[in-house]
N, C-alpha and C. Protein backbone atom coordinates (compact mmCIF):
# COMPACT_ATOMS: atom_id res chain seq x y z
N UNK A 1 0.85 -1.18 0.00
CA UNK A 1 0.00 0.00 0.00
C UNK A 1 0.89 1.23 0.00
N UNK A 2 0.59 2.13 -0.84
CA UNK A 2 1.34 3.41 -1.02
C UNK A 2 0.79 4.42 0.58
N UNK A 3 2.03 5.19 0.54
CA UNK A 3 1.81 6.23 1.78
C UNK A 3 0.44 7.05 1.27
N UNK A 4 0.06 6.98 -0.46
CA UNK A 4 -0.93 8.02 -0.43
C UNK A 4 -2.31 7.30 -0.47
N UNK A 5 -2.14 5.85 -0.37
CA UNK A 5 -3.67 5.32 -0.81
C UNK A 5 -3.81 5.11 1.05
N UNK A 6 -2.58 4.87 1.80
CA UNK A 6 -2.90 5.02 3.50
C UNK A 6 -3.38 5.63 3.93
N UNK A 7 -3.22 7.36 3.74
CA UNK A 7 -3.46 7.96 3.85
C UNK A 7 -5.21 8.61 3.55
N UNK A 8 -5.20 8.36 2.67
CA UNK A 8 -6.80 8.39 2.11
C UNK A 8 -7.74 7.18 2.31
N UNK A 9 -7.38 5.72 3.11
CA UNK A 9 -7.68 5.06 3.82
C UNK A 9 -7.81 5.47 5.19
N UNK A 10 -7.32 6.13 5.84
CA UNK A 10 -7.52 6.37 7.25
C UNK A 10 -8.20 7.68 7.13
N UNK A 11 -8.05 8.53 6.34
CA UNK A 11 -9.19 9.63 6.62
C UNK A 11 -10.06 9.27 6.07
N UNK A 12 -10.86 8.40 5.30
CA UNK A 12 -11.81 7.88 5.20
C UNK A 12 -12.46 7.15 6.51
N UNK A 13 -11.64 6.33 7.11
CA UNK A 13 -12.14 5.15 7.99
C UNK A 13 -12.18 6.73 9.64
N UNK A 14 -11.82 7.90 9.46
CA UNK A 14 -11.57 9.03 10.42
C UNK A 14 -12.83 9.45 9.80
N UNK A 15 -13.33 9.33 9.23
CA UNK A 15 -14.84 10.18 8.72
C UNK A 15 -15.64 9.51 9.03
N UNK A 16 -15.55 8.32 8.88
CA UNK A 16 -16.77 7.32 9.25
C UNK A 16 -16.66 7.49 10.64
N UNK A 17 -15.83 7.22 11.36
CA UNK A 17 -15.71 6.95 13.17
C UNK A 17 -16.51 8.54 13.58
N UNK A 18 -15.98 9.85 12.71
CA UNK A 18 -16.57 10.86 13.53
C UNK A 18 -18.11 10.72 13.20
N UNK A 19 -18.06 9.91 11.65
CA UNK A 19 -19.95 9.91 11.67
C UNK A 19 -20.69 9.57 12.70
N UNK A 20 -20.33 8.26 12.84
CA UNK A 20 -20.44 7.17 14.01
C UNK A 20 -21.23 8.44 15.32
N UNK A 21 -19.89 8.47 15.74
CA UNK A 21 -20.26 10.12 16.86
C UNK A 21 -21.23 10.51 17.04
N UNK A 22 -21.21 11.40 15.74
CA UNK A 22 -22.01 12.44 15.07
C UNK A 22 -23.96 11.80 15.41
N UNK A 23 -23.94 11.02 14.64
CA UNK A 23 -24.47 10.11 14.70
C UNK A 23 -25.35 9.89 15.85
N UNK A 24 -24.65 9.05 16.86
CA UNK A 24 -25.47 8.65 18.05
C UNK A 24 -25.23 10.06 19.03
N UNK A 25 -25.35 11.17 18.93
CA UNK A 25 -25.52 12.48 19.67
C UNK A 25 -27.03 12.19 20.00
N UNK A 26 -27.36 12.72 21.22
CA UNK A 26 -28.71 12.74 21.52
C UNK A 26 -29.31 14.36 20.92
N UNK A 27 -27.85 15.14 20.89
CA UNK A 27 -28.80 16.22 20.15
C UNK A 27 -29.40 16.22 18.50
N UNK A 28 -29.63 17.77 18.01
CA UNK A 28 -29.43 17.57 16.69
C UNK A 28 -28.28 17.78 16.18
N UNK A 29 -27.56 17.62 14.82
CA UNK A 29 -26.42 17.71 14.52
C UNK A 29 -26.64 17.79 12.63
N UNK A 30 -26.63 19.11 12.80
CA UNK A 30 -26.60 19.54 11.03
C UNK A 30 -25.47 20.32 10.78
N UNK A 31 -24.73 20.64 9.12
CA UNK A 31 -24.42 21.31 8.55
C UNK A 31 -25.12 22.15 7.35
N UNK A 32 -24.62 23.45 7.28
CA UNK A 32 -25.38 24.40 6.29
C UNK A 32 -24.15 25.11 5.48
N UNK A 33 -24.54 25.28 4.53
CA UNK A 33 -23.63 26.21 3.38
C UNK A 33 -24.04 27.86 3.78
N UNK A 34 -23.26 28.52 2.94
CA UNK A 34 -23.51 30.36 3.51
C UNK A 34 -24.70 30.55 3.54
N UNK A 35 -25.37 29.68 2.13
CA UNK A 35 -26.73 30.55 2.18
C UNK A 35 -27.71 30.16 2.98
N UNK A 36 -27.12 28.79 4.06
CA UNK A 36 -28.13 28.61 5.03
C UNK A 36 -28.81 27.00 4.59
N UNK A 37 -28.83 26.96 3.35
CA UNK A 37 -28.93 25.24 2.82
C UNK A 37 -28.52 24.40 3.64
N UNK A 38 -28.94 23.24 4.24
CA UNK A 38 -28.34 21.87 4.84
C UNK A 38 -27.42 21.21 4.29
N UNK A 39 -26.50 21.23 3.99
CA UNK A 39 -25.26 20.07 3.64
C UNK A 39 -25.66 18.77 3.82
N UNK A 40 -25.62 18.68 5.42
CA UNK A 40 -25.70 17.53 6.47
C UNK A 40 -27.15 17.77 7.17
N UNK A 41 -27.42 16.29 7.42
CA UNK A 41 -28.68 16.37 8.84
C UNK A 41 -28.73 14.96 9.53
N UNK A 42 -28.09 14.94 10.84
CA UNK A 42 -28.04 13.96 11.10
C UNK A 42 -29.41 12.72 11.30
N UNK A 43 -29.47 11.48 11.11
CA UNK A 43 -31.45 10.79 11.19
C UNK A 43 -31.69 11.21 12.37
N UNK A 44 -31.32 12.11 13.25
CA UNK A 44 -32.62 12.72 14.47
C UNK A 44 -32.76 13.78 13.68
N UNK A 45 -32.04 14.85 13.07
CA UNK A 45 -32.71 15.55 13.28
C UNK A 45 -33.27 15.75 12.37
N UNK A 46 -33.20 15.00 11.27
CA UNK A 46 -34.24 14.44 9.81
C UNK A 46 -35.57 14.25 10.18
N UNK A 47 -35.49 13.27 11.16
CA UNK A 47 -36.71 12.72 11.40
C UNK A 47 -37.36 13.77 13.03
N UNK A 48 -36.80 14.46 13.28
CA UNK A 48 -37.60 15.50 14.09
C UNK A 48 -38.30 16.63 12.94
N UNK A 49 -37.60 17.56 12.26
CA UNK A 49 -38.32 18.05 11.71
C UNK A 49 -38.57 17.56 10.10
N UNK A 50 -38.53 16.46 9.87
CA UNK A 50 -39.44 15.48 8.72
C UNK A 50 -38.95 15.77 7.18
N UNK A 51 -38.05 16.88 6.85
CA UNK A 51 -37.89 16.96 5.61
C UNK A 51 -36.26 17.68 5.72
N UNK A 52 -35.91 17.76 4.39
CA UNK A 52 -34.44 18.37 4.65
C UNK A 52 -34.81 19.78 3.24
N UNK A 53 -35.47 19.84 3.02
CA UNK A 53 -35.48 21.01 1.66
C UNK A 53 -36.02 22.07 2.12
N UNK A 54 -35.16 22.70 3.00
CA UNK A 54 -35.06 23.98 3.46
C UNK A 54 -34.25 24.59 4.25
N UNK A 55 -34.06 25.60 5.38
CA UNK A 55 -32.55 25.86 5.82
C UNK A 55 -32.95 26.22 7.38
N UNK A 56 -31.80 26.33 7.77
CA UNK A 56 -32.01 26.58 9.51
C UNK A 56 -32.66 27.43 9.79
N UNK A 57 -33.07 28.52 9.07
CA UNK A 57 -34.15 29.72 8.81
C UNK A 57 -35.40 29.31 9.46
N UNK A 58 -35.49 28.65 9.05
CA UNK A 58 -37.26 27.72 8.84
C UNK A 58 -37.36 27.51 9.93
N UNK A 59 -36.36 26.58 11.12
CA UNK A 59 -36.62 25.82 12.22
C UNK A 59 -35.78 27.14 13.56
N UNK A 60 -35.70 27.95 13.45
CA UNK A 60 -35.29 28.83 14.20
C UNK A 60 -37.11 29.36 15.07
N UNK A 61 -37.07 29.16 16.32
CA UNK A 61 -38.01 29.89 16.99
C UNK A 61 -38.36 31.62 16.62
N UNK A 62 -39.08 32.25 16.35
CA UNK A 62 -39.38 33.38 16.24
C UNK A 62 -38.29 34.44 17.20
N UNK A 63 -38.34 33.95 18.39
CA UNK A 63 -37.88 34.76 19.71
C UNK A 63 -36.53 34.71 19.27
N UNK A 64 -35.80 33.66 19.04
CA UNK A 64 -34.63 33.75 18.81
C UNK A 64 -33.88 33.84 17.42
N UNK A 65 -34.58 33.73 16.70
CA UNK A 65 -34.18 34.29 15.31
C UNK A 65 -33.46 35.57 14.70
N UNK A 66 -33.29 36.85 15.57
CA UNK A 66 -32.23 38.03 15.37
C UNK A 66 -31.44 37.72 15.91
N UNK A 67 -31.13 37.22 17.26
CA UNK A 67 -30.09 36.52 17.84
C UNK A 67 -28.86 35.31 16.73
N UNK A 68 -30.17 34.43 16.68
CA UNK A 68 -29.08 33.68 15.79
C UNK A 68 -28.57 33.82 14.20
N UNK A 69 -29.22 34.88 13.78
CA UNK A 69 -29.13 35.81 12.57
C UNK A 69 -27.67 36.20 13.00
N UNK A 70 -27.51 36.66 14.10
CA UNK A 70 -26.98 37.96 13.87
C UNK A 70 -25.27 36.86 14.09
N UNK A 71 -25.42 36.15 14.83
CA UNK A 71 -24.53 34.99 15.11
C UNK A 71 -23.78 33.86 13.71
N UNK A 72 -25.12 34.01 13.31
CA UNK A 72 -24.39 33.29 11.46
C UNK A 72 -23.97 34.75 10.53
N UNK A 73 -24.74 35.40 11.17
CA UNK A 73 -23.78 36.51 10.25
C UNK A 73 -22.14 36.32 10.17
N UNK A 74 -21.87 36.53 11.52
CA UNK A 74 -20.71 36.74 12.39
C UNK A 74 -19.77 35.68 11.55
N UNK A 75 -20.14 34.14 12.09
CA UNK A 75 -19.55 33.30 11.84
C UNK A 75 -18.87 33.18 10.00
N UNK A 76 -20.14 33.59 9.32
CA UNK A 76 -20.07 33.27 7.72
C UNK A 76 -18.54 34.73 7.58
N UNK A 77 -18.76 36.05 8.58
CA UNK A 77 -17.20 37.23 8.23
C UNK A 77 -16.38 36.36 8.45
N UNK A 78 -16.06 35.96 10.25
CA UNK A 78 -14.91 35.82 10.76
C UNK A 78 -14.41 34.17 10.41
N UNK A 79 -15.45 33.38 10.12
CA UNK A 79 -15.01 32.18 9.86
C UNK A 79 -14.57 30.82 10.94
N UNK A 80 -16.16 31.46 11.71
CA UNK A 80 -15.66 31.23 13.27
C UNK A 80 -16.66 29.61 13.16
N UNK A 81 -16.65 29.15 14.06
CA UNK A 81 -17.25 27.87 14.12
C UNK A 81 -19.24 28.68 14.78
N UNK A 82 -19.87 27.82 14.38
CA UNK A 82 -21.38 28.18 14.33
C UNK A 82 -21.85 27.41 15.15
N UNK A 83 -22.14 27.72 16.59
CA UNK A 83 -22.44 27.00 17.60
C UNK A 83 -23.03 27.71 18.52
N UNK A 84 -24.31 27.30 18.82
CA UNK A 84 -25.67 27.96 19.55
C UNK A 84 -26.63 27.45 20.16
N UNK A 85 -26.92 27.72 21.27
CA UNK A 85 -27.78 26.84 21.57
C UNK A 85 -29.14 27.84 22.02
């Protein structure tokens, strides 16, 4: 086995293990692109709110929605990690 097919063997088999993770979280656990699109949704939180063709927009509470606006703003300048609860 070449150092480069090892290599792309273990970060593969490193993606699956963090899926794994990811995965059995009791929370939800999504990714979104700038414009707010889902990338990722982990099966809870698929199957909590039932569809994936739409964006974190949608499932944001009213009350807290300028808040976390104003927080993905932030994140999408500085390039900061997007984490809120």
């Amino acid at each position: 086995m070449t150092t480069a097919s090892k290599s792309s063997g273990e970060g593969i088999a490193e993606a699956a293990r963090a899926l794994r993770i990811i995965e059995s979280m009791s929370g939800h656990a999504w990714s979104a692109d700038a414009a707010g699109s889902f990338t990722y949704l982990s099966r809870k939180t698929l199957a909590y709110f039932g569809q994936a063709e739409f964006n974190w927009q949608h499932v944001v509470h009213p009350d807290d929605y300028h808040r976390v606006l104003a927080r993905w703003q932030h994140c999408l300048q500085t390039c900061d990690d997007f984490d809120i609860e």
